[in-house]
Every structure is written in structure tokens, then in C-alpha cells.
N, C-alpha and C. Protein backbone atom coordinates (compact mmCIF):
# COMPACT_ATOMS: atom_id res chain seq x y z
N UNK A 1 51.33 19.21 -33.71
CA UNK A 1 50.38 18.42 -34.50
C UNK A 1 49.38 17.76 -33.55
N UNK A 2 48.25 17.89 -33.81
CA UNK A 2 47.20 17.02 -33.09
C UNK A 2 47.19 15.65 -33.58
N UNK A 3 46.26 15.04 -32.82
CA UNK A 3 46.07 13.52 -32.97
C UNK A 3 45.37 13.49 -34.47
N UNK A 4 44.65 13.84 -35.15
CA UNK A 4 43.79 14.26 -36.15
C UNK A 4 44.84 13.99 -37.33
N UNK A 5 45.62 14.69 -37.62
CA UNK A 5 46.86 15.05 -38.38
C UNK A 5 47.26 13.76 -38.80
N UNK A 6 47.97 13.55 -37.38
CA UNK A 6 48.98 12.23 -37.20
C UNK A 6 48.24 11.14 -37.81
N UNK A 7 46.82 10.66 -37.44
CA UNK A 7 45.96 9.59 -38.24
C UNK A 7 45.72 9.80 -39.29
N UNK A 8 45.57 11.10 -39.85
CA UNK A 8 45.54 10.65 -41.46
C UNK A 8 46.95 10.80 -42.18
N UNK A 9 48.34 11.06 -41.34
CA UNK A 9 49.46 10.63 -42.26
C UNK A 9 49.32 9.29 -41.93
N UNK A 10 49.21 8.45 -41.05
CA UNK A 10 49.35 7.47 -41.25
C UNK A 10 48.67 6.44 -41.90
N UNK A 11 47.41 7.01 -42.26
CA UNK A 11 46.33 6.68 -42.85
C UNK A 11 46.50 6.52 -44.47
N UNK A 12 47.52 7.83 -44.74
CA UNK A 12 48.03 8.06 -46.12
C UNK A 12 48.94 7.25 -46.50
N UNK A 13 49.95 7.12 -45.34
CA UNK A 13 51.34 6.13 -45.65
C UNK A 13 50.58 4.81 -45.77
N UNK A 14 50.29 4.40 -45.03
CA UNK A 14 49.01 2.64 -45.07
C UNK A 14 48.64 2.57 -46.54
N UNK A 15 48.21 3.82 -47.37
CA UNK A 15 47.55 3.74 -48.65
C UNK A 15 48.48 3.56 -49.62
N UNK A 16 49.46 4.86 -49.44
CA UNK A 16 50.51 4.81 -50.50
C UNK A 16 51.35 3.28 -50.57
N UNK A 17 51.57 2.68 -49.30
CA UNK A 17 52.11 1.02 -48.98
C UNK A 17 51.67 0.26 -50.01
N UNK A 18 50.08 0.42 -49.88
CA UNK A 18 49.33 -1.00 -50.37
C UNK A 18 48.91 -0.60 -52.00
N UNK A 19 48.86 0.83 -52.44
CA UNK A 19 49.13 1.12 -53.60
C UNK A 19 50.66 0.54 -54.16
N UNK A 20 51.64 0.96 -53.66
CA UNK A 20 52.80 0.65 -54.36
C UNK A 20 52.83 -1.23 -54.26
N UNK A 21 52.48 -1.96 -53.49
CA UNK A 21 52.25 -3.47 -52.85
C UNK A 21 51.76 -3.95 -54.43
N UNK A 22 50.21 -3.19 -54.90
CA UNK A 22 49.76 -4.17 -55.41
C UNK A 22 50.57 -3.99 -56.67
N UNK A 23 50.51 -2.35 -56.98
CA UNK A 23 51.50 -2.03 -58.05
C UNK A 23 52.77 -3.45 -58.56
N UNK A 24 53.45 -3.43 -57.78
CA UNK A 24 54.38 -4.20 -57.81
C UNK A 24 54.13 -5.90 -58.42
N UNK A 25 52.92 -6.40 -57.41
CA UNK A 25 52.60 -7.49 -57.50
C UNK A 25 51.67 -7.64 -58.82
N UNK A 26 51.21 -7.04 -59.59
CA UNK A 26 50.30 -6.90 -60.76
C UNK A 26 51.45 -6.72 -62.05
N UNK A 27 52.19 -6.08 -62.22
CA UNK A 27 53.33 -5.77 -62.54
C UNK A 27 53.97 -7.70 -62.66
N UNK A 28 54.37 -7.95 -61.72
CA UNK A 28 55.54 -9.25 -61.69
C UNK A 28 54.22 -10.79 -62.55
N UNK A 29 52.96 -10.18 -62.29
CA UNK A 29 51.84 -11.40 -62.71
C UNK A 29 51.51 -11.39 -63.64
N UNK A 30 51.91 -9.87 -64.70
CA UNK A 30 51.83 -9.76 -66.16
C UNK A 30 53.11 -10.23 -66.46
N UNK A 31 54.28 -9.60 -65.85
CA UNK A 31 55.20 -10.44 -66.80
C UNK A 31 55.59 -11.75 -66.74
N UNK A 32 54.92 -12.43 -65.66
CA UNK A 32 55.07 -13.98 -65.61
C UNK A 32 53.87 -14.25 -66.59
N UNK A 33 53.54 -13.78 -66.56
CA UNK A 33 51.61 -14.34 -67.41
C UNK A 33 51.94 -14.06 -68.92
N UNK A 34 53.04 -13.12 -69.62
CA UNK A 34 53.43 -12.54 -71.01
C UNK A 34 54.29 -12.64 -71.23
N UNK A 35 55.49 -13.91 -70.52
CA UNK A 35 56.66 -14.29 -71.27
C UNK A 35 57.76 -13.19 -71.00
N UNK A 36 57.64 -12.53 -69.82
CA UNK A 36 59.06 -11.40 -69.73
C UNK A 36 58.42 -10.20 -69.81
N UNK A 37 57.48 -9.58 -71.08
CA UNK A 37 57.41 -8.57 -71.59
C UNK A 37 56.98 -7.34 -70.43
N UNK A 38 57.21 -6.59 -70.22
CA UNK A 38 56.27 -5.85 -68.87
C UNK A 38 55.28 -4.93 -69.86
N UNK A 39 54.44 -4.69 -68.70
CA UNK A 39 53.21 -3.41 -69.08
C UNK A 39 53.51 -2.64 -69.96
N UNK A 40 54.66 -1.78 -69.67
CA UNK A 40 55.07 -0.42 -70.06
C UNK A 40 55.24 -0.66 -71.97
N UNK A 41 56.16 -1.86 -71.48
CA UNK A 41 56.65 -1.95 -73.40
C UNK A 41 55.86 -2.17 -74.03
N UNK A 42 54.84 -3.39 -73.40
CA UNK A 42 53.61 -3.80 -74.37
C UNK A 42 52.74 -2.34 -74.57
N UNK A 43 52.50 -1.20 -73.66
CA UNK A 43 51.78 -0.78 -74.27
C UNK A 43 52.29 0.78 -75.18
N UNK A 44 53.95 1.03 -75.04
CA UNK A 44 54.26 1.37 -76.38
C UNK A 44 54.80 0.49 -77.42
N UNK A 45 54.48 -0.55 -77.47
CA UNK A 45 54.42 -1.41 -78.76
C UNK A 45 53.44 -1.26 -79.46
N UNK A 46 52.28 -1.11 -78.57
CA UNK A 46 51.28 -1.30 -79.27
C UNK A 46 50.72 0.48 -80.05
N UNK A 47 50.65 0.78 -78.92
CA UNK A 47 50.11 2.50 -79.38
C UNK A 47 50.88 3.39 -80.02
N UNK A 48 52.57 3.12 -79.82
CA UNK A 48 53.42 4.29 -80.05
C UNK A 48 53.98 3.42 -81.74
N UNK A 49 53.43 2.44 -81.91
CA UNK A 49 54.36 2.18 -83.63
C UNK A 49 52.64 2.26 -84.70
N UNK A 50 51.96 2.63 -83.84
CA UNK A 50 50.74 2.68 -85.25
C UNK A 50 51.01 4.00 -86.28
N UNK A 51 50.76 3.47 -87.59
CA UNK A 51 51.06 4.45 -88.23
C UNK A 51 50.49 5.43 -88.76
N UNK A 52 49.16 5.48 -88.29
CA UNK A 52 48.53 6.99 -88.83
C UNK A 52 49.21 7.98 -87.49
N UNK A 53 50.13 7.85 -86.49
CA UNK A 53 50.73 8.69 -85.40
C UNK A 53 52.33 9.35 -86.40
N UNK A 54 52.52 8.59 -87.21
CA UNK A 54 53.93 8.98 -87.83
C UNK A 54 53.58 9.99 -88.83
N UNK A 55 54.44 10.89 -88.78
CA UNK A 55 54.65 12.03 -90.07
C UNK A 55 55.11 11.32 -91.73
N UNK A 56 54.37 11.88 -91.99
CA UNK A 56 55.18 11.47 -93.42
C UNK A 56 56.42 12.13 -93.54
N UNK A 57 57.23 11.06 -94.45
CA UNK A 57 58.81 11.56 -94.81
C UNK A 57 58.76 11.82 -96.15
N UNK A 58 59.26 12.79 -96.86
CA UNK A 58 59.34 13.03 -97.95
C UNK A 58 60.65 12.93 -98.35
């Protein structure tokens, strides 16, 4: 491997770090900021129970 290589894995790992960093920290500031609830649920609460998405039951 050349020097070339090596700087942009590490260049990549540095990114993927501070991606997963803020991930995390945005994440813990909604659910302190919404009473517990996290991202994920609030947003199939919201999108996955509307009801023109449901089949009718006969």
C-alpha cells in the first residue's frame, strides 16, 4: 500500500467516527428533548399507523 491509500483509510475511519459521534449524540438530545421517545418510534408512529396505508378488511 502506498502512502496515498493509507490517508484516505484513515481519512474514512476519521469520517465514519464523527458520523457515528454525532449520530449518537443527536439521537440521546431528541430523546432527552421528547420525554424517552427515540427517533425511530416517533417516526413509525407517525407514518406507519396513517390510515389511507392500511388495506381494507372485509
Amino acid at each position: 500500500m502506498d502512502s496515498e491509500s493509507i490517508a484516505g483509510f484513515i481519512g474514512l475511519g476519521i469520517g465514519l467516527l464523527v458520523l457515528v459521534a454525532l449520530s449518537i449524540f443527536e439521537s440521546r438530545t431528541y430523546r432527552r428533548e421528547h420525554g424517552g421517545e427515540g427517533m425511530v418510534h416517533h417516526w413509525t408512529h407517525q407514518h406507519l399507523h396513517m390510515p389511507h396505508w392500511r388495506r381494507p378488511r372485509h
